[in-house]
Protein backbone atom coordinates (compact mmCIF):
# COMPACT_ATOMS: atom_id res chain seq x y z
CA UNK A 1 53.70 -14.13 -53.78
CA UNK A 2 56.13 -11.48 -52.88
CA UNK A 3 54.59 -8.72 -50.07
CA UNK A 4 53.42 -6.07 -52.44
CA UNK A 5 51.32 -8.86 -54.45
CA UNK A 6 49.95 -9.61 -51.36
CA UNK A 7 48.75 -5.92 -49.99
CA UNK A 8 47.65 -5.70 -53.79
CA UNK A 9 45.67 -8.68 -53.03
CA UNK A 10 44.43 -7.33 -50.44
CA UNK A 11 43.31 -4.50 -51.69
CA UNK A 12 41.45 -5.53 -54.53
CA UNK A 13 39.74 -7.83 -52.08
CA UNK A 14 38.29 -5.22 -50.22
CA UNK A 15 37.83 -3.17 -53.25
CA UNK A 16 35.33 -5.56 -54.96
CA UNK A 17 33.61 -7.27 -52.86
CA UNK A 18 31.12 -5.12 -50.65
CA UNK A 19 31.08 -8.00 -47.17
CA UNK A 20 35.18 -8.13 -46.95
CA UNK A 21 34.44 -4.14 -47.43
CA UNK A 22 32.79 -3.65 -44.24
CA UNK A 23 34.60 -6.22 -42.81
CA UNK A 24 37.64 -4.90 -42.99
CA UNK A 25 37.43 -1.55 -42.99
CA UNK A 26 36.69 -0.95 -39.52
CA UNK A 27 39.81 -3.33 -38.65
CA UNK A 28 41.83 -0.82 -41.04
CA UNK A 29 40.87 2.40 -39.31
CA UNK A 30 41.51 0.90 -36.14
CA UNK A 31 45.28 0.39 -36.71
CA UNK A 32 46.15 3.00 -39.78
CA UNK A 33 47.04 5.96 -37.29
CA UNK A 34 48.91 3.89 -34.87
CA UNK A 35 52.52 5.36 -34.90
CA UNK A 36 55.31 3.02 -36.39
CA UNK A 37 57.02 4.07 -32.92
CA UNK A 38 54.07 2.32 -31.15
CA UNK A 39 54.87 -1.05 -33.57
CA UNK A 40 58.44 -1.37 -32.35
CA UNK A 41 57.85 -2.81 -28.95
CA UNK A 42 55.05 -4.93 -30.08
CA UNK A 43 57.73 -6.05 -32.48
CA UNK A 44 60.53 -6.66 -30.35
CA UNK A 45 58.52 -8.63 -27.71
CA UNK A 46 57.06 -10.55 -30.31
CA UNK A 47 60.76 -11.30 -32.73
CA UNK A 48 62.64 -11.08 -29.93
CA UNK A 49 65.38 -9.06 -31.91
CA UNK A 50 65.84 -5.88 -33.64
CA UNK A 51 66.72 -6.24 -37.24
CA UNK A 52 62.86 -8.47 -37.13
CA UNK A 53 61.42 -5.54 -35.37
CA UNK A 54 62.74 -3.21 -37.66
CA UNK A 55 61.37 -5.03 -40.54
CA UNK A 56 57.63 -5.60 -39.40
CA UNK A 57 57.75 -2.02 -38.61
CA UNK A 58 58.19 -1.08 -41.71
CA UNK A 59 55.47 -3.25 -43.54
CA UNK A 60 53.22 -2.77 -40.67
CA UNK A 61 53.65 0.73 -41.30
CA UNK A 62 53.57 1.00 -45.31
CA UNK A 63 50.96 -1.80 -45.86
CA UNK A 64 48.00 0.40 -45.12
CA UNK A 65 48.18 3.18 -48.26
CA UNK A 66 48.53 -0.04 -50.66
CA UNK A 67 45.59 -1.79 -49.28
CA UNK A 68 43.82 1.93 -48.82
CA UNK A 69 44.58 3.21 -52.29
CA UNK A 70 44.32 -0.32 -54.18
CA UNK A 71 40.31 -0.58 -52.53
CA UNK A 72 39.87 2.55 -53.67
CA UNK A 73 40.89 2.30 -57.14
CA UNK A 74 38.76 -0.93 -57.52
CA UNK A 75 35.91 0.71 -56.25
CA UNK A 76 35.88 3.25 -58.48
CA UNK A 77 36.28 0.85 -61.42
CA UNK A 78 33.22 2.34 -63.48
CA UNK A 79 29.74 0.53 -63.11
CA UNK A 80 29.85 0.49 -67.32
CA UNK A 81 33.12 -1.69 -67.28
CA UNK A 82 31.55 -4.53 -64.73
CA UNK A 83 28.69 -4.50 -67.12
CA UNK A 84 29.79 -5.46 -69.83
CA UNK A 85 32.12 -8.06 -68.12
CA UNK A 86 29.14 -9.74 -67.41
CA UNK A 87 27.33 -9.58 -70.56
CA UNK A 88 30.34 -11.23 -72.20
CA UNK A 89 30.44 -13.51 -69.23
CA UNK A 90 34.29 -13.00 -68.38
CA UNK A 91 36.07 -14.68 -65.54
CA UNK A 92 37.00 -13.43 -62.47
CA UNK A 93 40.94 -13.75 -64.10
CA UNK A 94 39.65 -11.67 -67.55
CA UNK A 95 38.05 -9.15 -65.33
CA UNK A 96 40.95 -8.55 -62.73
CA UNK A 97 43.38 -8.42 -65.86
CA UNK A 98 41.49 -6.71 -68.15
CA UNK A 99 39.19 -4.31 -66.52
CA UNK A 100 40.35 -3.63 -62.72
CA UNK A 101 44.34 -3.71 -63.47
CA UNK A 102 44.85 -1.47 -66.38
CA UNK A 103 41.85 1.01 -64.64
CA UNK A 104 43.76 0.95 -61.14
CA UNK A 105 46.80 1.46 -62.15
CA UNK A 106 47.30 4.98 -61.25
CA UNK A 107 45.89 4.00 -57.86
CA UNK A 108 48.73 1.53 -57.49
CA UNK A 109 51.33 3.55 -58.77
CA UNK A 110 50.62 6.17 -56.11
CA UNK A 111 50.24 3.55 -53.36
CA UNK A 112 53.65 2.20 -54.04
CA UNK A 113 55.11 5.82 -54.37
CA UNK A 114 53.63 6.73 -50.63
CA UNK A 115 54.61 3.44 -49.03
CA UNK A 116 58.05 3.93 -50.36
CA UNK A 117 58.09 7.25 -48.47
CA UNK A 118 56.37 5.89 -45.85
CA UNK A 119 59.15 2.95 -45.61
């Protein structure tokens, strides 16, 4: 699992289920303003060089709008759709592929576009 699957992951963790919600959330508004200037010496003392730094600054610092934006977009997944997925008794695989990916989509695609920029 490359690192986007994994903030993806992430984010439709928090999206769909309500107790990792409030779980994490106050964790993610803790440490979504910090500065990525404020990352780098936490980085260096803890890599011990710079080109490691560098690079947990940058995920530390474009992680948040994919987990933000993919929560988001799963929570907004409409209440019809998760009916119906249970009526027809789907799996948790048939509903993330069939209902929350196509229907978050858009979410995703602007997550990736701001933690590109963000990057």
């Amino acid at each position: 699992m490359n690192a986007i699957d994994q903030r993806l992951a992430g984010g439709f963790l928090i999206g769909r289920m309500a107790f990792h919600n409030a779980m994490f959330l106050p964790i993610i508004s803790l440490l979504r303003p910090v500065s990525p200037l404020a990352w780098l010496p936490i980085g260096l003392l803890v890599f011990k060089a710079a080109n490691s730094a560098a690079i947990w600054v940058i995920f530390i610092s474009a992680i948040w709008p994919m987990i933000i934006n993919t929560a988001v977009g799963v929570s907004r997944v409409p209440q019809d759709f998760m009916n119906v997925a249970k009526v027809l008794n789907l799996s948790e695989w048939k509903i993330l592929t069939k209902i929350l990916l196509p229907v978050t989509l858009p979410y995703i695609l602007t997550a990736i576009r701001l933690s590109i920029g963000v990057a």
